[in-house]
N, C-alpha and C. Protein backbone atom coordinates (compact mmCIF):
# COMPACT_ATOMS: atom_id res chain seq x y z
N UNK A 1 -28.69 25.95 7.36
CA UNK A 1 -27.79 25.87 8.51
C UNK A 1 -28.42 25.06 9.64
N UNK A 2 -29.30 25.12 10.06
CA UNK A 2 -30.13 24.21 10.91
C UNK A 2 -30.38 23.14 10.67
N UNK A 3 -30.78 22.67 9.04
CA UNK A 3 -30.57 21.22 8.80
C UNK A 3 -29.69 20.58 9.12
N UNK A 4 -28.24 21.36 9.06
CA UNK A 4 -26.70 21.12 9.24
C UNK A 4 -26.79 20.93 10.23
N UNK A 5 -27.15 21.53 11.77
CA UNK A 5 -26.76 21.55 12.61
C UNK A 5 -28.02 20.47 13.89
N UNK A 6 -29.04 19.82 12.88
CA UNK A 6 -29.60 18.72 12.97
C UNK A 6 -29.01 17.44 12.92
N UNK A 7 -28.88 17.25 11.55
CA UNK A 7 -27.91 15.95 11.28
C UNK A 7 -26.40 15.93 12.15
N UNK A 8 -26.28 17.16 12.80
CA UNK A 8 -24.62 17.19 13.42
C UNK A 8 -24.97 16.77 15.02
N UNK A 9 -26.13 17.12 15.16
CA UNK A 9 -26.84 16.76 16.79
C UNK A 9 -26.84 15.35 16.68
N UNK A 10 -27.85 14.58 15.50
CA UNK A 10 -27.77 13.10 15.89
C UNK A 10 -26.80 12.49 15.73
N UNK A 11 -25.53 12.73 14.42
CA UNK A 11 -24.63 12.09 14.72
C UNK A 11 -23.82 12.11 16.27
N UNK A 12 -23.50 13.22 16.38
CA UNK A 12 -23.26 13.49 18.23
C UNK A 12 -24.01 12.16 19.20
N UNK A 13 -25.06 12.44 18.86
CA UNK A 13 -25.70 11.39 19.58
C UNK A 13 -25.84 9.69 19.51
N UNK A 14 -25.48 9.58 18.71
CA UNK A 14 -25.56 8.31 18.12
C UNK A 14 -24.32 7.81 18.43
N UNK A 15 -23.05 8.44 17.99
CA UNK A 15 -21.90 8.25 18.71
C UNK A 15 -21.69 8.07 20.08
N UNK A 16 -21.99 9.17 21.13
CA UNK A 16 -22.43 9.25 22.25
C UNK A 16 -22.95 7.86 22.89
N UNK A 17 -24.24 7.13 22.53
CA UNK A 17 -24.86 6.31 22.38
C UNK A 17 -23.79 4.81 22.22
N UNK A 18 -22.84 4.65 20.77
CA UNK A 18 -22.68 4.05 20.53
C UNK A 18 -21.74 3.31 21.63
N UNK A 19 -20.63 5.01 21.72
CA UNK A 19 -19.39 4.55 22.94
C UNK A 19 -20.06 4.12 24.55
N UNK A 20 -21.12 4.70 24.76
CA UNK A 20 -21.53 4.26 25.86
C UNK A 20 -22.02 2.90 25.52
N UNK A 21 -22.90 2.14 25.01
CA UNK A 21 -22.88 1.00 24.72
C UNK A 21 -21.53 0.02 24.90
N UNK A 22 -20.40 0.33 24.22
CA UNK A 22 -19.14 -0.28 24.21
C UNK A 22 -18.21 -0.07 25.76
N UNK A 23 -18.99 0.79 25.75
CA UNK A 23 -18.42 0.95 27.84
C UNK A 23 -19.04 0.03 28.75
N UNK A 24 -20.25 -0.03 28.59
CA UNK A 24 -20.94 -1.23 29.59
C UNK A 24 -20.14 -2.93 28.66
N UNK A 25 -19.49 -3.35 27.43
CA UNK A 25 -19.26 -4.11 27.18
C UNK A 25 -17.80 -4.82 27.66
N UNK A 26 -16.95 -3.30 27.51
CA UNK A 26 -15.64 -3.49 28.07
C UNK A 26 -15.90 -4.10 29.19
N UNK A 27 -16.39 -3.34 30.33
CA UNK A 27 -16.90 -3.82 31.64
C UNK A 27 -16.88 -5.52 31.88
N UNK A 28 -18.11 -5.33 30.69
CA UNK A 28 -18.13 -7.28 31.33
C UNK A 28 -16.56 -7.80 30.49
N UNK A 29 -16.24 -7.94 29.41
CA UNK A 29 -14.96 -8.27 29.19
C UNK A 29 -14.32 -8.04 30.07
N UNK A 30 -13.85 -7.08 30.96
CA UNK A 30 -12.57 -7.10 31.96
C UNK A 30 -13.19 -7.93 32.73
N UNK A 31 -13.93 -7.74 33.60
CA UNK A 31 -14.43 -8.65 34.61
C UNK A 31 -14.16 -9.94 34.55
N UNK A 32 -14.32 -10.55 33.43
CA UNK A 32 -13.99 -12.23 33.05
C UNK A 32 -13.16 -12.41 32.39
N UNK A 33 -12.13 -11.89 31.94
CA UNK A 33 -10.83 -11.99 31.65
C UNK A 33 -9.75 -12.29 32.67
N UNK A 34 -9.51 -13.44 32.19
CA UNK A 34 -8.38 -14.05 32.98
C UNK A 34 -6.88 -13.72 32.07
N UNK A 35 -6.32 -13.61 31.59
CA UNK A 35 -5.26 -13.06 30.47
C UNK A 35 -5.15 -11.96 31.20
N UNK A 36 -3.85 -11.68 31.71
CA UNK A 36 -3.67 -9.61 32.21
C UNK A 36 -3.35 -9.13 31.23
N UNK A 37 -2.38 -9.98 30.37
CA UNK A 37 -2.08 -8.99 29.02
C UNK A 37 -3.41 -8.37 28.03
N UNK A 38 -4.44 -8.91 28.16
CA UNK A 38 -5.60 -9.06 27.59
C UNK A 38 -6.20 -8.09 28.57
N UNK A 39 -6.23 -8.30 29.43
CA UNK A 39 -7.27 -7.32 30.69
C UNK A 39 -6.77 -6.11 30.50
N UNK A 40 -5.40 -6.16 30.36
CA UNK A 40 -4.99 -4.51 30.37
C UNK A 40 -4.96 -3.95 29.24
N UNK A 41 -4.90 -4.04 27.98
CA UNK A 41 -4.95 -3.77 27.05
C UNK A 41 -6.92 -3.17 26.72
N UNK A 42 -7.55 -4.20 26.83
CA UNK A 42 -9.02 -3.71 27.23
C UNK A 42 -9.28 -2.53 28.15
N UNK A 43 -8.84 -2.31 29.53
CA UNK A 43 -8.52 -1.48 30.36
C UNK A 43 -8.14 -0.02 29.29
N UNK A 44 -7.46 -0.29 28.53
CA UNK A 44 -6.65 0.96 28.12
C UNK A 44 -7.52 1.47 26.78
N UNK A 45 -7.90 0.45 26.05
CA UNK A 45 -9.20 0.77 24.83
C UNK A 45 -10.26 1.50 25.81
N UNK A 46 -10.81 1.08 27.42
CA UNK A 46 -11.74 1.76 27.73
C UNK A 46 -11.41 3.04 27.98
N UNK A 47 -10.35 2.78 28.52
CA UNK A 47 -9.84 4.45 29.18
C UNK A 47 -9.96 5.20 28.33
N UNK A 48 -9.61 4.92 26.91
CA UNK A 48 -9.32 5.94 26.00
C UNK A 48 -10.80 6.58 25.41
N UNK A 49 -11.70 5.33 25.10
CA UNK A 49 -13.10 5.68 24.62
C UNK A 49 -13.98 6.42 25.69
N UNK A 50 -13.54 6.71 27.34
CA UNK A 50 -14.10 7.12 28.39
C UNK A 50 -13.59 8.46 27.95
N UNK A 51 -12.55 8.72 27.64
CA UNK A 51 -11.78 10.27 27.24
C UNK A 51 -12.33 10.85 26.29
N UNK A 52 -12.51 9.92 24.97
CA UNK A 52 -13.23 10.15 23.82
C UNK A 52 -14.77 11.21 24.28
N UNK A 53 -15.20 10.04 24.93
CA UNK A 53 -16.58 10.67 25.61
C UNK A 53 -17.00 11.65 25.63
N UNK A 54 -16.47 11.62 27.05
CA UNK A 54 -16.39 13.01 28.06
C UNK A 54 -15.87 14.10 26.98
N UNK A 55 -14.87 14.19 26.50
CA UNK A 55 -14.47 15.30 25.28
C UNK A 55 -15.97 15.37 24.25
N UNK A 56 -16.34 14.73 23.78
CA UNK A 56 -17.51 14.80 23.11
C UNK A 56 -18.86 15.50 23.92
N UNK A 57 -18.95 14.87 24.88
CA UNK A 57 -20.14 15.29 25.84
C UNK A 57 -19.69 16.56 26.03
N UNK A 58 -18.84 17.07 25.86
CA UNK A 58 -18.24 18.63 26.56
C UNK A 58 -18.29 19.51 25.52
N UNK A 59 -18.23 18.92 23.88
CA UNK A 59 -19.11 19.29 22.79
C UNK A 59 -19.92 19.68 22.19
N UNK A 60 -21.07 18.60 22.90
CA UNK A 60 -21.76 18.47 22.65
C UNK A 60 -22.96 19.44 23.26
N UNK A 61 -22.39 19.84 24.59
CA UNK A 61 -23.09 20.59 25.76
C UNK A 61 -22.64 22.10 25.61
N UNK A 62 -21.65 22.19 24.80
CA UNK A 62 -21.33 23.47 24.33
C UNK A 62 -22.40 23.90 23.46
N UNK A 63 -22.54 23.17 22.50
CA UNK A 63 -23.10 23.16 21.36
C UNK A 63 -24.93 23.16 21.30
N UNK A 64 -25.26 23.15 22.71
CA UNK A 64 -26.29 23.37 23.13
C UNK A 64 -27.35 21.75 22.62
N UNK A 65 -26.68 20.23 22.27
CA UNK A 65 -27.24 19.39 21.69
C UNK A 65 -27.83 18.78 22.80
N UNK A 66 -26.99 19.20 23.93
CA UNK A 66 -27.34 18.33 25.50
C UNK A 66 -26.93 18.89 26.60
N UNK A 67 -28.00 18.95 27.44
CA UNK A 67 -28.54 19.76 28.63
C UNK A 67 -29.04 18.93 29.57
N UNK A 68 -27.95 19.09 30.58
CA UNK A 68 -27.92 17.91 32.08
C UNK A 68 -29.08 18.36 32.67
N UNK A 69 -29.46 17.28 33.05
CA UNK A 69 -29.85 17.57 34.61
C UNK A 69 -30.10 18.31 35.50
N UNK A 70 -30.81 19.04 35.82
CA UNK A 70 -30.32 20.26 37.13
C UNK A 70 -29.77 19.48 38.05
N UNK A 71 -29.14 19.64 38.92
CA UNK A 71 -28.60 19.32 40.00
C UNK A 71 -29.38 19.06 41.64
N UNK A 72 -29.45 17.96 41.91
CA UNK A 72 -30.61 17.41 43.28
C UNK A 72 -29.97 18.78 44.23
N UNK A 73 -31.25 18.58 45.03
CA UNK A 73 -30.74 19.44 46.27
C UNK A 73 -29.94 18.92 46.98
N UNK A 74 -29.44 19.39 47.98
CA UNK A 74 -27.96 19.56 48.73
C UNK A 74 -28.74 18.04 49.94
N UNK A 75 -29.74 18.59 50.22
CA UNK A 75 -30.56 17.83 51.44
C UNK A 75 -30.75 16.41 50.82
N UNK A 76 -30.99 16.24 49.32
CA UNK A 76 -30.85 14.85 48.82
C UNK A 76 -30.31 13.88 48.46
N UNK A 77 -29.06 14.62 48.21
CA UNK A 77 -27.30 14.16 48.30
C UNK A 77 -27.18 14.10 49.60
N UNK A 78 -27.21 14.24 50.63
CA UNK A 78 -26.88 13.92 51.78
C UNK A 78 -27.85 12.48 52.07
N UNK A 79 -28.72 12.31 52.01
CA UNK A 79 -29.91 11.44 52.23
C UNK A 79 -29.50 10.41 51.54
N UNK A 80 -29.11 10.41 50.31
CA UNK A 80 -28.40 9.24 49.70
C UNK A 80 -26.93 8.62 49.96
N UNK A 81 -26.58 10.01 50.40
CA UNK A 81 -25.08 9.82 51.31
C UNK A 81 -24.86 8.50 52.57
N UNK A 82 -26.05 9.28 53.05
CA UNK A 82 -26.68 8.89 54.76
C UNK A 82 -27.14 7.27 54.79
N UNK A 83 -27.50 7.11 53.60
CA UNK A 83 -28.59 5.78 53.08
C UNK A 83 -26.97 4.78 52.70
N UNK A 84 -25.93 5.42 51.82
CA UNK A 84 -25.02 4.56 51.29
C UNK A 84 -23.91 3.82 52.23
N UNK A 85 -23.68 4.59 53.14
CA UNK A 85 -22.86 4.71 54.20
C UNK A 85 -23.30 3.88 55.25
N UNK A 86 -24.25 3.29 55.69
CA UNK A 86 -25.04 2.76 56.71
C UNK A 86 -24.33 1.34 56.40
């Protein structure tokens, strides 16, 4: 069962991996796309693989494969706030 639930972590991940890769690509495609019919259609492949994602990551974090971040302090979010805003 753990072997199982090995090979089920990296595929998770690799996927994970893959769609994020194809997210920074969409990106530059829209950006230099002159065609709207073309821009939006790209637009809508991203949207959907951004949904894909996030549903996966929410999976995946169930599933104990991936474990965020703790969360900055309150005082350091402000500081970067303070810094962005200027």
């Amino acid at each position: 069962m753990a072997n199982m639930q090995i090979k089920e972590k990296e595929m998770v991940n690799d996927t994970l991996a893959m769609i994020n890769g194809s997210l920074s690509g969409y990106a530059s495609v829209i950006s230099q796309a002159s065609n709207a019919q073309f821009r939006q259609t790209i637009q809508q492949i991203r949207n959907a693989d951004e949904q894909f994602q996030y549903q996966l990551y929410q999976m995946a974090e169930q599933k104990g494969f991936y474990k965020p971040a703790s969360q900055a302090p309150q005082a350091d979010i402000q500081t970067v706030k303070s810094q962005v805003s200027q």
